[in-house]
Protein backbone atom coordinates (compact mmCIF):
# COMPACT_ATOMS: atom_id res chain seq x y z
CA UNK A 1 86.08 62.02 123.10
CA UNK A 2 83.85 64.00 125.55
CA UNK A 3 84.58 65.98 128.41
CA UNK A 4 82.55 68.34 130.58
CA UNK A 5 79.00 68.18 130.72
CA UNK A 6 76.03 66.38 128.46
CA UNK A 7 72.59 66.62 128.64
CA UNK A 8 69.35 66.71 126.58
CA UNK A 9 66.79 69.47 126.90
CA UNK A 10 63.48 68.47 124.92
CA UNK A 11 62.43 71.13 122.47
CA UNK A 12 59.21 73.03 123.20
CA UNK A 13 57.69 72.01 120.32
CA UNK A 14 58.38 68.32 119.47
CA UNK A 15 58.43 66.12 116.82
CA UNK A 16 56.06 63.23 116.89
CA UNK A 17 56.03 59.47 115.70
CA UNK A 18 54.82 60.90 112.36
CA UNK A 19 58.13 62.58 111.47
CA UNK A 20 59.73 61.83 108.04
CA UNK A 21 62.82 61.12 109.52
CA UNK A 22 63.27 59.62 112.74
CA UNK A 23 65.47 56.73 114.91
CA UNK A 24 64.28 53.35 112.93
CA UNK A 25 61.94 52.17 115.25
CA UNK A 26 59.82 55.69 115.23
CA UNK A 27 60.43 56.10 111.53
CA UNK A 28 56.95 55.73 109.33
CA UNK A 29 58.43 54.93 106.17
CA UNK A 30 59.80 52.08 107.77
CA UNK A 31 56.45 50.86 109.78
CA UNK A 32 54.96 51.41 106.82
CA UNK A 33 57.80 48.90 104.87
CA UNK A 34 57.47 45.88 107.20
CA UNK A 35 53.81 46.16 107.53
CA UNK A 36 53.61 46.46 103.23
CA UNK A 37 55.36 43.28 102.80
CA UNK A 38 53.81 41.00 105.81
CA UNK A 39 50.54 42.17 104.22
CA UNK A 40 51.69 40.94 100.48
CA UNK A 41 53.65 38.35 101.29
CA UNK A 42 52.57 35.03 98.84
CA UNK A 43 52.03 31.85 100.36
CA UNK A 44 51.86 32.61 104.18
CA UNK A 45 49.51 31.75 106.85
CA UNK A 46 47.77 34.01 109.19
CA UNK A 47 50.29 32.76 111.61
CA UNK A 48 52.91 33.15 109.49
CA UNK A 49 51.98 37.24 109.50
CA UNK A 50 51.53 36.94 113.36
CA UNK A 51 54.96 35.80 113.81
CA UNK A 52 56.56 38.19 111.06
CA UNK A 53 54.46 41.46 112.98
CA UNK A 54 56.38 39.72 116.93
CA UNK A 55 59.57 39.70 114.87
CA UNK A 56 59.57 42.88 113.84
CA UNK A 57 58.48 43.89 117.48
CA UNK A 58 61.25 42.82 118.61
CA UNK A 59 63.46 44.23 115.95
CA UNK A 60 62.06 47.72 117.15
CA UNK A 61 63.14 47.15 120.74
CA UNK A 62 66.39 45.76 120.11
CA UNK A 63 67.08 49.49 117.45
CA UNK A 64 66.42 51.42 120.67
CA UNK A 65 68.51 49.46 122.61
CA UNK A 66 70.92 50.09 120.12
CA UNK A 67 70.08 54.05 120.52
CA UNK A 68 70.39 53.82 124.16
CA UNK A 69 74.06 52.61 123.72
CA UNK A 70 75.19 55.14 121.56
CA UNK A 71 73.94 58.39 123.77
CA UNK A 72 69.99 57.20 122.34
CA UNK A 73 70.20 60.38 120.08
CA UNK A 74 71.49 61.07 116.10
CA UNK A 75 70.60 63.98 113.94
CA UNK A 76 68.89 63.92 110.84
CA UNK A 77 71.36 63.63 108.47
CA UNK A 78 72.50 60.31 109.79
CA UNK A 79 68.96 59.30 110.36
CA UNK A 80 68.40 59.41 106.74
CA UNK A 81 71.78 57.88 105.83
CA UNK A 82 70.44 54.84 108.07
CA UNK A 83 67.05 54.55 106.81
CA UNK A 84 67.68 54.97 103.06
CA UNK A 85 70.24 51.96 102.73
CA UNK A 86 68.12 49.47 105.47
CA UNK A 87 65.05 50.13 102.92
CA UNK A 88 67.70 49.51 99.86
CA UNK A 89 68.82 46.55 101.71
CA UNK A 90 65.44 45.17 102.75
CA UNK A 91 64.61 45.20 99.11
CA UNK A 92 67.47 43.62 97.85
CA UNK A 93 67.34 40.62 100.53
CA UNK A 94 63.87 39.77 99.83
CA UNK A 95 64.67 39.71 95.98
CA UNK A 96 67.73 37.32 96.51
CA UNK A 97 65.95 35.05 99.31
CA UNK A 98 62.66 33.47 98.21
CA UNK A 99 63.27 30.45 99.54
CA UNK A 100 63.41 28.90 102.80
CA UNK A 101 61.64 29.99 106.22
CA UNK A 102 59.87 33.11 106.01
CA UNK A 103 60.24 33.78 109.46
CA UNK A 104 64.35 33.54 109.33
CA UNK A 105 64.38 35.26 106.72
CA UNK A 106 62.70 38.25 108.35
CA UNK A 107 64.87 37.68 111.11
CA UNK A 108 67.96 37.96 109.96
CA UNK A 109 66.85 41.11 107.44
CA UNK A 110 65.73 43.05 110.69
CA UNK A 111 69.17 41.87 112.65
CA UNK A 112 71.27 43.48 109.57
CA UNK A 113 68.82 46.90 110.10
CA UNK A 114 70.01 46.80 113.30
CA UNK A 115 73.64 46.29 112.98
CA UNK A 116 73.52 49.28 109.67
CA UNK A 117 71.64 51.45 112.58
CA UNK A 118 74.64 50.42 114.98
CA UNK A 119 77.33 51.64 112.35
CA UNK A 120 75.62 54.92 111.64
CA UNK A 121 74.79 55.89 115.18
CA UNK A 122 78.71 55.16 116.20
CA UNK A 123 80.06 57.59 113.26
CA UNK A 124 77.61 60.10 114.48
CA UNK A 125 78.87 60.17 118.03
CA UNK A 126 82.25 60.25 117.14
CA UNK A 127 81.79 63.00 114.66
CA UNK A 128 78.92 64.95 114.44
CA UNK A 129 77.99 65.20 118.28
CA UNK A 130 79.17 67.95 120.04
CA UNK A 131 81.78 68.95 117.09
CA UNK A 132 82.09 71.88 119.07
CA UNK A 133 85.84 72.05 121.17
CA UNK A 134 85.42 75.03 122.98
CA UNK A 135 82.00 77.02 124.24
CA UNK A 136 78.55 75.74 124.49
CA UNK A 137 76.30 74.11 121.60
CA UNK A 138 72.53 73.61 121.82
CA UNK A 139 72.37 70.69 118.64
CA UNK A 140 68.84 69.89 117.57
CA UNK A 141 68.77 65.87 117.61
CA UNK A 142 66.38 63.06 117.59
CA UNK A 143 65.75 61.09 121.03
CA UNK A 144 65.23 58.09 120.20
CA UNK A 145 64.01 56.90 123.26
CA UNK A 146 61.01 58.98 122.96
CA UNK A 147 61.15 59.42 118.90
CA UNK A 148 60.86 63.79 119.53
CA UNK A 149 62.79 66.05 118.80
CA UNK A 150 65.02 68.19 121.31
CA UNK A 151 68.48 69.79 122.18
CA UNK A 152 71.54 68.14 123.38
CA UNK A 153 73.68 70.59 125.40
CA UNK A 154 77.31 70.64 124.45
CA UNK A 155 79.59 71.82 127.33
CA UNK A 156 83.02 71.68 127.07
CA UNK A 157 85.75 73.10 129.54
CA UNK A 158 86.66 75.97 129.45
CA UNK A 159 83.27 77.07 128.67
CA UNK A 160 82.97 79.66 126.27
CA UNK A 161 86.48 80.75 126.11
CA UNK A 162 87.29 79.47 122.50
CA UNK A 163 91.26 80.98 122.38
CA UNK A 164 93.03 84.11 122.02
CA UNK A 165 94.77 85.23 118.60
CA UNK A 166 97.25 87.62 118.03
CA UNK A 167 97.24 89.58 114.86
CA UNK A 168 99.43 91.83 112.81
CA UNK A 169 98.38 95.14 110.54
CA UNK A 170 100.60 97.61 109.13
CA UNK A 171 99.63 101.04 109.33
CA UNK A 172 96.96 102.39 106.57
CA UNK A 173 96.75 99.24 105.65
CA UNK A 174 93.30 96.54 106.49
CA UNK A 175 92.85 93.64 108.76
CA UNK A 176 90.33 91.32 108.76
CA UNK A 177 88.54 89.66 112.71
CA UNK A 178 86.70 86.78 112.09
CA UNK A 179 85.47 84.36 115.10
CA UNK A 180 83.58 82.23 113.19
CA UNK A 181 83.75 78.33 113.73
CA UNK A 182 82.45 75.33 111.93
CA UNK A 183 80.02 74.57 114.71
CA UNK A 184 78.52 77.79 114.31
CA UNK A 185 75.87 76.51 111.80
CA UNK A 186 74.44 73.97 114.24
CA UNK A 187 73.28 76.66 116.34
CA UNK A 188 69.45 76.74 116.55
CA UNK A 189 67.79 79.99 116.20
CA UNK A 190 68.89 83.30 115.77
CA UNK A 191 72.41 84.54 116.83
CA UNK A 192 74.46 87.65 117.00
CA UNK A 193 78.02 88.40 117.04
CA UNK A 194 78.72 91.09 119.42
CA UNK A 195 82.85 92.84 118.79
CA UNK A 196 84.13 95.00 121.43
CA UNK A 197 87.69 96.85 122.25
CA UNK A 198 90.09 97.75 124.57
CA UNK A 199 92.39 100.70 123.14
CA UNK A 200 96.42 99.93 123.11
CA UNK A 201 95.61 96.79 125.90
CA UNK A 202 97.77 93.54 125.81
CA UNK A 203 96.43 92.04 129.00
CA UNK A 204 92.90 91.64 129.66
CA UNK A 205 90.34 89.62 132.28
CA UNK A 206 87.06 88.77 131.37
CA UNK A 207 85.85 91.04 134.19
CA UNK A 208 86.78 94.21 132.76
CA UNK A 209 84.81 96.62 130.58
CA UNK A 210 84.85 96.76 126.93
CA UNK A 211 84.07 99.18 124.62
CA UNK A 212 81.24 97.95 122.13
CA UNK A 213 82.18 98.42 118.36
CA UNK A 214 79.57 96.60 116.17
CA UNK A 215 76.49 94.03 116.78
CA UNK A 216 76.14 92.00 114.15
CA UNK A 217 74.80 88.68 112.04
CA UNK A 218 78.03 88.19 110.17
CA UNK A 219 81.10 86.71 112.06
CA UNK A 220 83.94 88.95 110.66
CA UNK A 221 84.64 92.62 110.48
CA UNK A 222 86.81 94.44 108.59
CA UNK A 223 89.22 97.18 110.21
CA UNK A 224 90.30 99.67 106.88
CA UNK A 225 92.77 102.41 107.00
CA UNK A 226 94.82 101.31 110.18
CA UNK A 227 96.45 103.62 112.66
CA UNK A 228 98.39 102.74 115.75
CA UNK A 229 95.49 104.27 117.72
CA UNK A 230 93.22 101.18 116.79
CA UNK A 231 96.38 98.69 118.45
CA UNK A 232 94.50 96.64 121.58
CA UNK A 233 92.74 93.63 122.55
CA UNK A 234 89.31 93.27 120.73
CA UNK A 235 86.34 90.58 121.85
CA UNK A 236 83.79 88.18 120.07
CA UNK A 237 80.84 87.12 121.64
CA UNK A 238 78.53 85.11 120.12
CA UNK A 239 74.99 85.55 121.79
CA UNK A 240 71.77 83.74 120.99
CA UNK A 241 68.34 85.36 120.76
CA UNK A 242 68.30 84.53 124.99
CA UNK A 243 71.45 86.56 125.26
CA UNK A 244 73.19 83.24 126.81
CA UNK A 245 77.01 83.38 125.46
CA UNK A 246 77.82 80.57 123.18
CA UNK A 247 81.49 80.98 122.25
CA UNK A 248 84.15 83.86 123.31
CA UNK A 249 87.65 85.06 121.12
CA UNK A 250 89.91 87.49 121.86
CA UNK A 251 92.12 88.87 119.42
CA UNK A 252 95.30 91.31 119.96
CA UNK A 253 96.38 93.31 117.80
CA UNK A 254 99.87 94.53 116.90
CA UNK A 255 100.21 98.46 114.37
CA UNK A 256 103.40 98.08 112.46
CA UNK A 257 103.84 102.04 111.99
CA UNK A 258 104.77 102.99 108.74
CA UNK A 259 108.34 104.05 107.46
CA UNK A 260 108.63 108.17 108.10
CA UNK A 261 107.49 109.80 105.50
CA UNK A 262 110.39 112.50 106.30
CA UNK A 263 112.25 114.05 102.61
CA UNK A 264 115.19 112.63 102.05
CA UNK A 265 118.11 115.00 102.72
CA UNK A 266 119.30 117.15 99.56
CA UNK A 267 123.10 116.88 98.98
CA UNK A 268 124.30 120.54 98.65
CA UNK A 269 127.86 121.84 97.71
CA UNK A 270 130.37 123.59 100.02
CA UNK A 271 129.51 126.82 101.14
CA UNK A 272 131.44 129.48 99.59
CA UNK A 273 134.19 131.45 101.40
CA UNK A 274 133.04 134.72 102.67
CA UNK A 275 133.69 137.73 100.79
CA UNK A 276 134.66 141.38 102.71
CA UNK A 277 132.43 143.38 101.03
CA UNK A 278 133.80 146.22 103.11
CA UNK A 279 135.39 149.56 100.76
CA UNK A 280 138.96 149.43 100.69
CA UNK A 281 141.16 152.46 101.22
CA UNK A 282 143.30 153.15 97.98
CA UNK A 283 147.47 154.69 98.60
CA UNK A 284 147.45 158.40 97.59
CA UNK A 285 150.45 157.03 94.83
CA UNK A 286 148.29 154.63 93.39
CA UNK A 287 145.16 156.86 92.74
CA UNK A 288 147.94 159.43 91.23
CA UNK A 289 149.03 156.49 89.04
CA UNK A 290 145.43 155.59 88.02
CA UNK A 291 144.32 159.39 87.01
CA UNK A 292 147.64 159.86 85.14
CA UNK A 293 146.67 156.27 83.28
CA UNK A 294 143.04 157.17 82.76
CA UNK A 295 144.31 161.03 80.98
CA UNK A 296 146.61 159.18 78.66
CA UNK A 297 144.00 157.07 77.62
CA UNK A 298 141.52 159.52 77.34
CA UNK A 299 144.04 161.91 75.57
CA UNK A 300 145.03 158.89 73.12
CA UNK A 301 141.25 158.21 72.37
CA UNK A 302 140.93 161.89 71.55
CA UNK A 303 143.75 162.15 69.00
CA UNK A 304 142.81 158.91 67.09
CA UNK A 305 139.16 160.51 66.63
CA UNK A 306 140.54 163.65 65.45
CA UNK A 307 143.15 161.98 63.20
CA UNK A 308 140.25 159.89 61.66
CA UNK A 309 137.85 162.88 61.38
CA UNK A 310 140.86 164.60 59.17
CA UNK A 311 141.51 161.48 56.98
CA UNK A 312 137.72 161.35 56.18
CA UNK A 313 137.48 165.23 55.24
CA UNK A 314 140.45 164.81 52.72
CA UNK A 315 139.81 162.03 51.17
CA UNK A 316 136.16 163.47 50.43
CA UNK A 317 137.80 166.49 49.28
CA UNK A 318 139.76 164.82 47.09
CA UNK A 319 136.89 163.30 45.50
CA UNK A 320 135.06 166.30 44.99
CA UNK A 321 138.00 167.87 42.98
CA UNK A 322 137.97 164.91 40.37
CA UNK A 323 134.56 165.14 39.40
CA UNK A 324 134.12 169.09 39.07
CA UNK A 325 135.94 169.28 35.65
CA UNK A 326 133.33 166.81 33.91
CA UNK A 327 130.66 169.15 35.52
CA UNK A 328 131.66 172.11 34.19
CA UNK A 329 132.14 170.60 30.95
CA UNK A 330 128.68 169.36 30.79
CA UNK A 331 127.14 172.68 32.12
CA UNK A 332 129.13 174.16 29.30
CA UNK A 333 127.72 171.62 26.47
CA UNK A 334 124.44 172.53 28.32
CA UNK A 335 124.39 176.23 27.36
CA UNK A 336 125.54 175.52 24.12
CA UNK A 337 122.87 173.14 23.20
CA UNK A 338 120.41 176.01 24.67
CA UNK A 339 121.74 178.38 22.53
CA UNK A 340 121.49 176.54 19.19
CA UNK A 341 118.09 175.84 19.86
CA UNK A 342 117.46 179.35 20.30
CA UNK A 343 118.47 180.62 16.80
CA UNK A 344 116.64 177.99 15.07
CA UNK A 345 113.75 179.67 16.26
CA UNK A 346 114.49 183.07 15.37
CA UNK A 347 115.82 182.28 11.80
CA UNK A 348 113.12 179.64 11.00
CA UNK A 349 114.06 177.71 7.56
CA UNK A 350 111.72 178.75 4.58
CA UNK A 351 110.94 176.24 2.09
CA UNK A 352 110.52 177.03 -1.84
């Protein structure tokens, strides 16, 4: 499963045979378990405890034996996978064997610790050490050769190159770098990802200069409102707090430009034919016909007037011939009327 190189690098500050959780043979909750029950065990002989304390001696040298097989380190969460069901199973055993040699007993209790450490230790190795398939991983583990604490160095080849990905955006649109990977969160300490560019490259070497875009904590950036300016090769580099590279990802990326944004042509009818606007030059006998046209007309227009003017004036005389007779008839009932009145007031009638 491995290749490249392995090697442990104790921590600085170390954890000591008092940890909570350690290899089985360093743990205290476990000391503390064995050296519980040879204490309260009923029935036994201070020889009895003598041999029960060798056996479990032994049982101690024979777990890091065990350790030493399997690389002699495991992390914590398979340390407490290990310890939790040997205490469950120490329990149980003692509950279901009261009888017989206390000593075999113990024996074979501490044999099946060793063979549940055996199981857990193998399942680490072959999938939680060094999950890491490309760049280099400092993973906190336990030694349990010396029960402390330290770092086993994950180095796989090629060394920090972790891959190249190529990547499409269309244009105005968003694209999203990310160079994170699962092994990440193993990393001790504090790390940065550092994201750099190369404008409009598609071949790169890891000698050539980058442009720096953004230092940051999170692994993925987000590139908004593309243009085909932004088209290149950008880098990932994952640095600790040291500034030693842990991992390294390239990514190219391809603009799709945009359809034109050009009108659509406007269907438009056939031009017109051209007119000659030019003034035309008239025959001298057709301007002789037009006058003589435009007099008769004129000439006719004149006569109808008059003709309708005479009509109008007879036709009103007419009317005022009727109606003068009954005029003068009333203008003569009018005088007569007048006068009547007049010589009842001279000759006024006298009453007897």
């Amino acid at each position: 499963m491995f290749s490249g190189s392995l090697s442990f690098f104790p921590l600085v500050m170390v954890c000591l045979v008092s940890s909570v959780t350690s290899c089985l043979q360093c743990d205290r909750a476990v000391l503390n378990m064995h050296e519980d029950f040879i204490a309260a065990a009923k029935g036994v002989t201070i020889q009895d405890q003598m041999d029960l304390k060798e056996i479990t001696d032994q049982a101690y040298t024979n777990y890091k034996k065990t350790s030493e097989e399997l690389r002699g380190v495991i992390d914590p969460t398979t340390l407490y996978r290990a310890r939790t069901e040997y205490q469950s199973e120490f329990q149980r055993y003692w509950k279901e064997h009261k009888k017989g040699p206390i000593q075999q007993n113990m024996i074979n209790i501490v044999e099946k610790g060793n063979r549940i450490l055996k199981k857990h230790l193998k399942n680490f190795v072959e999938e939680g050490l060094c999950p890491n398939t490309c760049g280099l991983l400092f993973q906190g583990v336990m030694n349990c050769s010396s029960c402390q604490y330290g770092l086993f160095q994950c180095w796989l080849e090629p060394q920090q190159d972790c891959g190249v990905h190529e990547l499409k955006g269309q244009e105005g649109e968003q694209v999203v770098l990310d160079c994170f990977l699962s092994w990440h969160s193993l990393i001790i300490g504090q790390a940065e990802y550092h994201y750099s560019w190369k404008r409009g490259a598609r071949n790169f070497s890891d000698q050539e200069l980058f442009e720096v875009l953004v230092v940051t904590e999170e692994s993925k950036i987000v590139l908004n409102q593309l243009s085909v300016s932004e088209q290149g090769v950008y880098r990932c580099l994952l640095l600790d707090k040291h500034g030693t590279e842990l991992s390294r990802m390239h990514f190219i990326l391809n603009i799709i430009p945009s359809p034109s944004s050009t009108p659509r042509p406007i269907p438009t009818l056939p031009a017109l034919p051209s007119l000659d606007l030019r003034p035309t030059r008239l025959h001298r006998d057709t301007l002789i016909i037009i006058l003589a046209f435009l007099t008769v007309v004129s000439i006719s227009a004149s006569l109808a007037i008059i003709v309708s003017l005479c009509t109008m004036m007879m036709v009103k005389r007419q009317k005022s011939v009727r109606t003068r007779p009954k005029e003068d008839e009333e203008v003569q009932n009018e005088h007569s009327d007048q006068k009547n009145r007049s010589g009842l007031i001279k000759h006024p009638i006298k009453y007897v």
